[in-house]
N, C-alpha and C. Protein backbone atom coordinates (compact mmCIF):
# COMPACT_ATOMS: atom_id res chain seq x y z
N UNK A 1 -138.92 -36.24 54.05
CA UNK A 1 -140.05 -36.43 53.16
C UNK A 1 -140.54 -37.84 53.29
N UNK A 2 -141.73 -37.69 53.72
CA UNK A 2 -142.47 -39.39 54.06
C UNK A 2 -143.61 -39.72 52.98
N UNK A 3 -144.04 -40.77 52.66
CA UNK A 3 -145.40 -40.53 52.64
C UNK A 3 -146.08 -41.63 53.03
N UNK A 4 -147.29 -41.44 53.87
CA UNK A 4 -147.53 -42.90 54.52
C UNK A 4 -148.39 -44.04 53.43
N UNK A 5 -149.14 -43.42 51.95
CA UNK A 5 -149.60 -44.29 51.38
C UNK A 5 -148.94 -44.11 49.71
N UNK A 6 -149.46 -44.38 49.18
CA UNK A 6 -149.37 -44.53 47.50
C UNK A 6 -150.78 -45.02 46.80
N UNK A 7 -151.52 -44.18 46.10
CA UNK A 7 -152.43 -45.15 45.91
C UNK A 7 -152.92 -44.66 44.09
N UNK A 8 -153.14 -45.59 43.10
CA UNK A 8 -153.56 -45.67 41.76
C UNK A 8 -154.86 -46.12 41.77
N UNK A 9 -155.54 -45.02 41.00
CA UNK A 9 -157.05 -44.77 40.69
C UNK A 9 -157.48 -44.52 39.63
N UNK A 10 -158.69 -44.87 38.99
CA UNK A 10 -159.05 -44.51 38.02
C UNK A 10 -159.75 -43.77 38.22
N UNK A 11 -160.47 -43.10 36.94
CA UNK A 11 -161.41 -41.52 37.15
C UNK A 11 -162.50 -41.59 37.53
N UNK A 12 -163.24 -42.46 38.64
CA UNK A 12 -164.18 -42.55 39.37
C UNK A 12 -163.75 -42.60 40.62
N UNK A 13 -162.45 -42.79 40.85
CA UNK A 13 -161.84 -42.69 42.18
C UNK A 13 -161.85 -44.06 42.97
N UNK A 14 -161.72 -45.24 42.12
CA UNK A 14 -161.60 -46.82 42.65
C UNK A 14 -160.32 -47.25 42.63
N UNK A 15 -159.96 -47.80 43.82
CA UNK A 15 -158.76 -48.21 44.24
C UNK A 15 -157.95 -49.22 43.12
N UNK A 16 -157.42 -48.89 42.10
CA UNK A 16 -156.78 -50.34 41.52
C UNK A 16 -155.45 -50.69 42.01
N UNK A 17 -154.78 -50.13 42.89
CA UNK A 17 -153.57 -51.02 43.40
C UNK A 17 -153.73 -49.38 44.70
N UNK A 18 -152.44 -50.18 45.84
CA UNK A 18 -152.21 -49.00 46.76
C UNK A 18 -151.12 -50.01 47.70
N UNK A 19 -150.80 -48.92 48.12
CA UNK A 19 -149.58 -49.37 49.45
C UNK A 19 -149.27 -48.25 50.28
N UNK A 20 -149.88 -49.49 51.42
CA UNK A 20 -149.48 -48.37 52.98
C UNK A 20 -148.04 -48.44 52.93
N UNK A 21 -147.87 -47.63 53.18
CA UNK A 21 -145.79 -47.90 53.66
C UNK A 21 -145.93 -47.81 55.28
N UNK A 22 -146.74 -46.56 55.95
CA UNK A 22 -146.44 -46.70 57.42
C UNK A 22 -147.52 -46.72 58.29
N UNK A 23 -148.49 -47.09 57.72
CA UNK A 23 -149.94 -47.43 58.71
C UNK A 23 -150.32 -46.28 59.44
N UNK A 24 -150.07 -45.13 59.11
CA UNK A 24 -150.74 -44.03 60.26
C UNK A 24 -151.97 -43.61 59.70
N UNK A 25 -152.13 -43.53 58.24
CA UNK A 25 -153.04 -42.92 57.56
C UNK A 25 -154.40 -44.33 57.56
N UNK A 26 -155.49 -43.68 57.81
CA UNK A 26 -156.30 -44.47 57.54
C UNK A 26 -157.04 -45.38 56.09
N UNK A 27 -157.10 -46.44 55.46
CA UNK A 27 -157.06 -46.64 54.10
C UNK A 27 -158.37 -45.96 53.48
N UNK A 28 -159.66 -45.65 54.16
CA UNK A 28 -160.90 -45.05 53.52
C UNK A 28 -160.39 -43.55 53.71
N UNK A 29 -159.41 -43.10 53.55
CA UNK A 29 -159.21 -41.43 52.75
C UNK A 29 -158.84 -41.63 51.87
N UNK A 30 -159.23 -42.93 50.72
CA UNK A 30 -159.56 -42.68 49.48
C UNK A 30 -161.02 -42.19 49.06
N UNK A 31 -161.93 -42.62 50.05
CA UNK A 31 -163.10 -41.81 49.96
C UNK A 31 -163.17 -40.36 49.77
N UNK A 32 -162.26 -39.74 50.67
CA UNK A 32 -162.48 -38.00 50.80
C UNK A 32 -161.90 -37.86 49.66
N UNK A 33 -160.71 -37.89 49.02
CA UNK A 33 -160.12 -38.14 48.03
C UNK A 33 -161.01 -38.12 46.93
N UNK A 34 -161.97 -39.03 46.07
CA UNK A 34 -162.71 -39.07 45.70
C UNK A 34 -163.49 -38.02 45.48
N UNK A 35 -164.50 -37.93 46.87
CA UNK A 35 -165.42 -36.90 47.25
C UNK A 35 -164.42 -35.41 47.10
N UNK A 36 -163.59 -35.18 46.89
CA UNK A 36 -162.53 -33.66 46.95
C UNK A 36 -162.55 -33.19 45.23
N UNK A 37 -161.96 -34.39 44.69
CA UNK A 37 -161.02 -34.38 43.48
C UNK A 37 -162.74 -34.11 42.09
N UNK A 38 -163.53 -35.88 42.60
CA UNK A 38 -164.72 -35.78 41.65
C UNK A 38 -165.78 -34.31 41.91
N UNK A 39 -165.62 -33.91 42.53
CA UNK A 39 -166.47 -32.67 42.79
C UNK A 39 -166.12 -31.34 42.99
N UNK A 40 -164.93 -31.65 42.63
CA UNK A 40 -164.04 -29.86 42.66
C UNK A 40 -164.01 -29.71 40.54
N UNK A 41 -164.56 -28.20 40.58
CA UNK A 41 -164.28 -28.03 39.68
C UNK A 41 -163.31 -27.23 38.65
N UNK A 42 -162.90 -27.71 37.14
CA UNK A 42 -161.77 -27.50 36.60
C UNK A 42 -161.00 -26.63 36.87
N UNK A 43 -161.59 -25.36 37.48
CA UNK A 43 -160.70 -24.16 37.38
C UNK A 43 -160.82 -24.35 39.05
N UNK A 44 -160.82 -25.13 40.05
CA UNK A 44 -160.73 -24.95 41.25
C UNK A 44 -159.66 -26.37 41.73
N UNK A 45 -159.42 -27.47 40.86
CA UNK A 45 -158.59 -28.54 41.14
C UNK A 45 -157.00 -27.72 41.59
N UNK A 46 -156.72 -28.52 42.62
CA UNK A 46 -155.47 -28.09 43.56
C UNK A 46 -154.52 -29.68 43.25
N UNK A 47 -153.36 -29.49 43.55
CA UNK A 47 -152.99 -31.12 43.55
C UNK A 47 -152.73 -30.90 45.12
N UNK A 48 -152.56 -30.30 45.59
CA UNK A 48 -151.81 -30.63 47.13
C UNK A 48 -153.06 -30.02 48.11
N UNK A 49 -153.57 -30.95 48.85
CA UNK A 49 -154.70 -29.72 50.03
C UNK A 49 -154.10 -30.57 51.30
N UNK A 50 -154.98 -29.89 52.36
CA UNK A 50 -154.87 -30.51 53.73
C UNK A 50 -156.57 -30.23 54.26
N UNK A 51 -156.46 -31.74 55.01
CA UNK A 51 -158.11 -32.04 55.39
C UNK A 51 -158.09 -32.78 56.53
N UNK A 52 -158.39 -32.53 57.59
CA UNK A 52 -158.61 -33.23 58.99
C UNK A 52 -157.18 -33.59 59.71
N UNK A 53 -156.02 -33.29 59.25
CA UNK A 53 -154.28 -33.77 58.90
C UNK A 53 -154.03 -34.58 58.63
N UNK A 54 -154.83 -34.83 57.51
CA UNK A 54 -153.90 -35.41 56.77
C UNK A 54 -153.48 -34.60 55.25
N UNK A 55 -152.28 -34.81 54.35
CA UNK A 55 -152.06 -33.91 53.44
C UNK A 55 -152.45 -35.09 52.25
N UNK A 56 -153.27 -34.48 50.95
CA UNK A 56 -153.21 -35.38 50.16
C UNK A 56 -152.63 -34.84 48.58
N UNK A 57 -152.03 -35.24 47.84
CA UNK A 57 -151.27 -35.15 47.11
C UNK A 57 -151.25 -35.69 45.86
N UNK A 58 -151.56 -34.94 44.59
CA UNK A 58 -152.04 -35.95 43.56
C UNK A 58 -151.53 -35.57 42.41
N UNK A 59 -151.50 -36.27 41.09
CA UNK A 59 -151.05 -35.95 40.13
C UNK A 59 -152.34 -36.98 38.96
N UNK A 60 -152.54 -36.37 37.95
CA UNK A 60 -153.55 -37.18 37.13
C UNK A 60 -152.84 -37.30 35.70
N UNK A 61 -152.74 -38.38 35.30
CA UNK A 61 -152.06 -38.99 34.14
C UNK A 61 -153.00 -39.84 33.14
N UNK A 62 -153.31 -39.50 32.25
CA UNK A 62 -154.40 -40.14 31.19
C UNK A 62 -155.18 -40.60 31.90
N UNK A 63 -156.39 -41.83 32.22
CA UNK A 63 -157.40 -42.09 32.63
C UNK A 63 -156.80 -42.36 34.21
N UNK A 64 -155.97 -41.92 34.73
CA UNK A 64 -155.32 -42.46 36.31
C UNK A 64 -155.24 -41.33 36.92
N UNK A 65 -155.73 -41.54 38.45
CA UNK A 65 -154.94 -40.87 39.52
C UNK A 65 -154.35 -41.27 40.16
N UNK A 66 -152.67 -40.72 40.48
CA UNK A 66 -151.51 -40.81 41.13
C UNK A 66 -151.65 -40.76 42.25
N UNK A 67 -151.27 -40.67 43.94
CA UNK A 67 -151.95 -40.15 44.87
C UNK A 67 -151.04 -40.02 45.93
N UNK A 68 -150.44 -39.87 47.12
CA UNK A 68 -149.44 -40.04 48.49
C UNK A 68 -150.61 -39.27 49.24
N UNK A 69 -151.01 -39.76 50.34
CA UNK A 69 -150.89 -39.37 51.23
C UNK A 69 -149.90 -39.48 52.45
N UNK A 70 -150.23 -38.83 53.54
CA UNK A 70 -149.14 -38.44 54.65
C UNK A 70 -149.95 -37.52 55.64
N UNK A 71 -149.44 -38.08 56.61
CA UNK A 71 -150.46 -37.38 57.98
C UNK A 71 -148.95 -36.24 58.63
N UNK A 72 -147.82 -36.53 58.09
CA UNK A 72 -146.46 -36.13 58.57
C UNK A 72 -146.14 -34.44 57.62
N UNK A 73 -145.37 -33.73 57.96
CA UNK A 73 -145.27 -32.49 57.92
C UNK A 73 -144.10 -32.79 56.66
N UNK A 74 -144.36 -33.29 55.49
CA UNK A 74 -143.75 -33.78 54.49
C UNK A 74 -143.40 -32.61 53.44
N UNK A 75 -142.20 -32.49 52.95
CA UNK A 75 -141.85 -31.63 51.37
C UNK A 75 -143.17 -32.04 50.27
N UNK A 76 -143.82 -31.31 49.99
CA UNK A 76 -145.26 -32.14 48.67
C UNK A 76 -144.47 -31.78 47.36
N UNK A 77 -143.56 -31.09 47.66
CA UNK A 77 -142.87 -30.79 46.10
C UNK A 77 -142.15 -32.19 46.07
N UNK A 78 -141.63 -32.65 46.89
CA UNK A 78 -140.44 -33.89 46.79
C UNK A 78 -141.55 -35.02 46.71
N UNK A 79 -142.71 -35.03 47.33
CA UNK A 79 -143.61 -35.96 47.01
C UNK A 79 -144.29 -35.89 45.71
N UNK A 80 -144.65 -34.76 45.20
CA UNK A 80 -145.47 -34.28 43.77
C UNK A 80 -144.15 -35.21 42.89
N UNK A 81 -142.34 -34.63 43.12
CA UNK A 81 -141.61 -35.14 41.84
C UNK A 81 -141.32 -36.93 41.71
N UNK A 82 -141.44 -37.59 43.39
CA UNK A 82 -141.60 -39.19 43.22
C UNK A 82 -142.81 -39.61 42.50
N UNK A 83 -143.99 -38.84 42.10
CA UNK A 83 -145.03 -39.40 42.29
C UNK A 83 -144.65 -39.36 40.66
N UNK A 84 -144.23 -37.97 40.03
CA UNK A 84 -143.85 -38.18 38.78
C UNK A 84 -142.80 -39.02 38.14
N UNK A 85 -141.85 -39.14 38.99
CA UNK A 85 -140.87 -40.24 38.69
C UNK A 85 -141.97 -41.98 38.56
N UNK A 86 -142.47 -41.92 39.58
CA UNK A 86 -143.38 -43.26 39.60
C UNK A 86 -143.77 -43.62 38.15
N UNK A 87 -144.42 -42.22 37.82
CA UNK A 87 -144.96 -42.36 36.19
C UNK A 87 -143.89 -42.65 35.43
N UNK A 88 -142.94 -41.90 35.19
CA UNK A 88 -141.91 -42.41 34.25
C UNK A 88 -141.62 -43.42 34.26
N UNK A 89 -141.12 -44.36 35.53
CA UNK A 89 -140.85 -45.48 35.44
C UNK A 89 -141.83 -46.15 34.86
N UNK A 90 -142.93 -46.19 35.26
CA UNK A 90 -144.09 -47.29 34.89
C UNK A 90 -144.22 -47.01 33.67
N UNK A 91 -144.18 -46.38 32.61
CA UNK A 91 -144.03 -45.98 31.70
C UNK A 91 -142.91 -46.53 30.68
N UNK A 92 -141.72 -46.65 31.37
CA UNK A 92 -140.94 -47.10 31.18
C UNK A 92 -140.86 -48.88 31.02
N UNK A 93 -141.28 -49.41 31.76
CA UNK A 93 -141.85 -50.82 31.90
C UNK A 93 -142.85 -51.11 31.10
N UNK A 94 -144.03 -50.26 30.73
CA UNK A 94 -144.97 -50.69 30.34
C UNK A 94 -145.33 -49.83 29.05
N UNK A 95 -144.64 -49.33 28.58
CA UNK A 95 -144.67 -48.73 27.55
C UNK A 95 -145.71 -47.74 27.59
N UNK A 96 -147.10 -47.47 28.06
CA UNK A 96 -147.69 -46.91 28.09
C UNK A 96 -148.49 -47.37 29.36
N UNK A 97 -148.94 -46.26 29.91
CA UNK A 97 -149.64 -46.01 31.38
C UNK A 97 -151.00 -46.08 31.18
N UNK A 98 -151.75 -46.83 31.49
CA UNK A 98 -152.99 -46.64 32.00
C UNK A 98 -153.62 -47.69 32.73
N UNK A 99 -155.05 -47.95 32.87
CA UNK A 99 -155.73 -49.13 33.71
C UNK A 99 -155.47 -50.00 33.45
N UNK A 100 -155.30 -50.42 32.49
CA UNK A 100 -155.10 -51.88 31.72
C UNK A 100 -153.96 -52.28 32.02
N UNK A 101 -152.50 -51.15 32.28
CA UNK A 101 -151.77 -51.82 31.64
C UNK A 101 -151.35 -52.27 33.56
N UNK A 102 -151.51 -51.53 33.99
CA UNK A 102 -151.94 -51.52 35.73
C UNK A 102 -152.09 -52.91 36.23
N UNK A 103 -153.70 -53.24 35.63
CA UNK A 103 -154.25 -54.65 36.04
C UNK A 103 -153.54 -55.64 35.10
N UNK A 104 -152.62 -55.49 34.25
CA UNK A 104 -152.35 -56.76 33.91
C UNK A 104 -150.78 -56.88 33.98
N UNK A 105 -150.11 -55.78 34.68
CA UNK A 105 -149.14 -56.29 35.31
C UNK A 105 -148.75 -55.94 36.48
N UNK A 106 -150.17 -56.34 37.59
CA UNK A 106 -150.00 -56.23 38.99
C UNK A 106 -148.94 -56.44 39.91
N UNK A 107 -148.10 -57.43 40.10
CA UNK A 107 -146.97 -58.03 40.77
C UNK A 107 -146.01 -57.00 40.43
N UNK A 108 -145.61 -56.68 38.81
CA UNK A 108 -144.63 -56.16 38.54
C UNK A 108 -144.84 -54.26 39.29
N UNK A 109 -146.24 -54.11 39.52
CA UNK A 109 -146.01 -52.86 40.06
C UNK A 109 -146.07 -52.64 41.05
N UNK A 110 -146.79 -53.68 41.73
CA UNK A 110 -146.29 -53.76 43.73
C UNK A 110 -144.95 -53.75 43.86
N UNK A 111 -144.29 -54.68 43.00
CA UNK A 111 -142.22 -54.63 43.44
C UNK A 111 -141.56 -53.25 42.79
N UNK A 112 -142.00 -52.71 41.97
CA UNK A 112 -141.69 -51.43 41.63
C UNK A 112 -141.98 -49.96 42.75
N UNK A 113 -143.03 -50.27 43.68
CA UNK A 113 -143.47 -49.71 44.42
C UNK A 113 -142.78 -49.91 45.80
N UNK A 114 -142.74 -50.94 45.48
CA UNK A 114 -141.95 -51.39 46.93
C UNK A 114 -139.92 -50.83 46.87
N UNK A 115 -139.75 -51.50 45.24
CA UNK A 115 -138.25 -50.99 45.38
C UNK A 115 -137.77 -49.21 45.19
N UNK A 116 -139.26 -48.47 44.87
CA UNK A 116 -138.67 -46.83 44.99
C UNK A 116 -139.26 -46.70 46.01
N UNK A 117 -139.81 -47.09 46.90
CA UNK A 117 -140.09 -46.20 48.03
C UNK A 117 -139.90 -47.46 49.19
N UNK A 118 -139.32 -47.06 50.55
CA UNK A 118 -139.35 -47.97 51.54
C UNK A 118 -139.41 -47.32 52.81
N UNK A 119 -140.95 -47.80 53.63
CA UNK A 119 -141.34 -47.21 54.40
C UNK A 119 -141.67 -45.68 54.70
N UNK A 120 -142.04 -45.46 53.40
CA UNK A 120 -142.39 -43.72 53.28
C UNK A 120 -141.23 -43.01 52.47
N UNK A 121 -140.03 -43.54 52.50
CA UNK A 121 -138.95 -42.50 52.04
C UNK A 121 -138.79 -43.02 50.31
N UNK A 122 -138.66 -42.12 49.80
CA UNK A 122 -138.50 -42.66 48.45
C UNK A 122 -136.82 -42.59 48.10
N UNK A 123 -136.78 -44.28 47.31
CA UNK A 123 -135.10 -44.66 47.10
C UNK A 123 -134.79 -44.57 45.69
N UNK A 124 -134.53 -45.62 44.76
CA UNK A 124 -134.06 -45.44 43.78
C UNK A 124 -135.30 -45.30 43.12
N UNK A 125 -134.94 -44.13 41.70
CA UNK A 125 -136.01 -43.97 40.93
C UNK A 125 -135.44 -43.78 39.44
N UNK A 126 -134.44 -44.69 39.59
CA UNK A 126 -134.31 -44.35 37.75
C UNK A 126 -134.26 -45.68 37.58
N UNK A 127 -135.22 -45.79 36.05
CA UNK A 127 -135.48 -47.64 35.65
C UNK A 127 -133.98 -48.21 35.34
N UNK A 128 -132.77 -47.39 34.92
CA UNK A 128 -132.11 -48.43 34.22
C UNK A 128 -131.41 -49.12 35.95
N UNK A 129 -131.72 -48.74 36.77
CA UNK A 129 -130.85 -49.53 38.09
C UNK A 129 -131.92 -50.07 38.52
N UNK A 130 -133.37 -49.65 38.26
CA UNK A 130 -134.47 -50.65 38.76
C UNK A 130 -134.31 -51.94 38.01
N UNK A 131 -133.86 -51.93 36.62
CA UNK A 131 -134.12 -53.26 35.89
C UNK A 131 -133.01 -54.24 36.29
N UNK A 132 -131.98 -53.69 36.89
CA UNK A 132 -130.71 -54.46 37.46
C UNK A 132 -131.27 -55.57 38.62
């Protein structure tokens, strides 16, 4: 299970933080992304599709979208449950999830990002050994 990006959005589909882990995926398929998610409607939203190969993968949490992509022949269930773990943690740190709490503690969620996932594979994901 890989995933080559990570990326947090708000509900217009603007990049507020992201991380390549393995450079295969190109960074403007947050555009299609966008163009997929803002224009599919309620009773037609999918979290998992595939588009040109790449797979994209999403989860939406109060005013945020969650996101992995992966151009690699990846588990999306094992990616769908990091992406939810992601939330818990950040959640966990920040007491509550959304844009704000995002942009104002940037650093702390690049190293959070960086210490559950490394180079596509996702590692530790429970906060009380993250806070160690």
């Amino acid at each position: 299970m890989t995933a080559s990006a990570v990326f947090i959005l708000d509900m217009k589909g603007k990049v507020i933080i992201s991380r390549n882990y393995r450079g295969d995926v190109p960074m403007n398929c947050v555009e299609r992304f966008s163009g997929h998610v803002l224009e599919a409607e309620a009773n037609d939203e999918r979290p998992v599709w595939l588009e040109h190969g790449t797979t994209y993968i999403y989860i939406k949490y109060n005013n945020l979208y969650i996101m992995a992509v992966t151009q690699r022949n990846s588990n999306a269930a094992m990616i769908l449950l990091f992406l939810y773990r992601l939330v818990e943690v950040f959640k966990d740190y920040f007491k509550e999830l959304e844009e704000e709490s995002i942009r104002d503690n940037f650093v702390i969620t690049y190293e959070l990002m960086d210490e559950m996932m490394d180079f596509g594979y996702p590692q530790v994901s429970e906060p009380k050994i993250l806070r160690e």
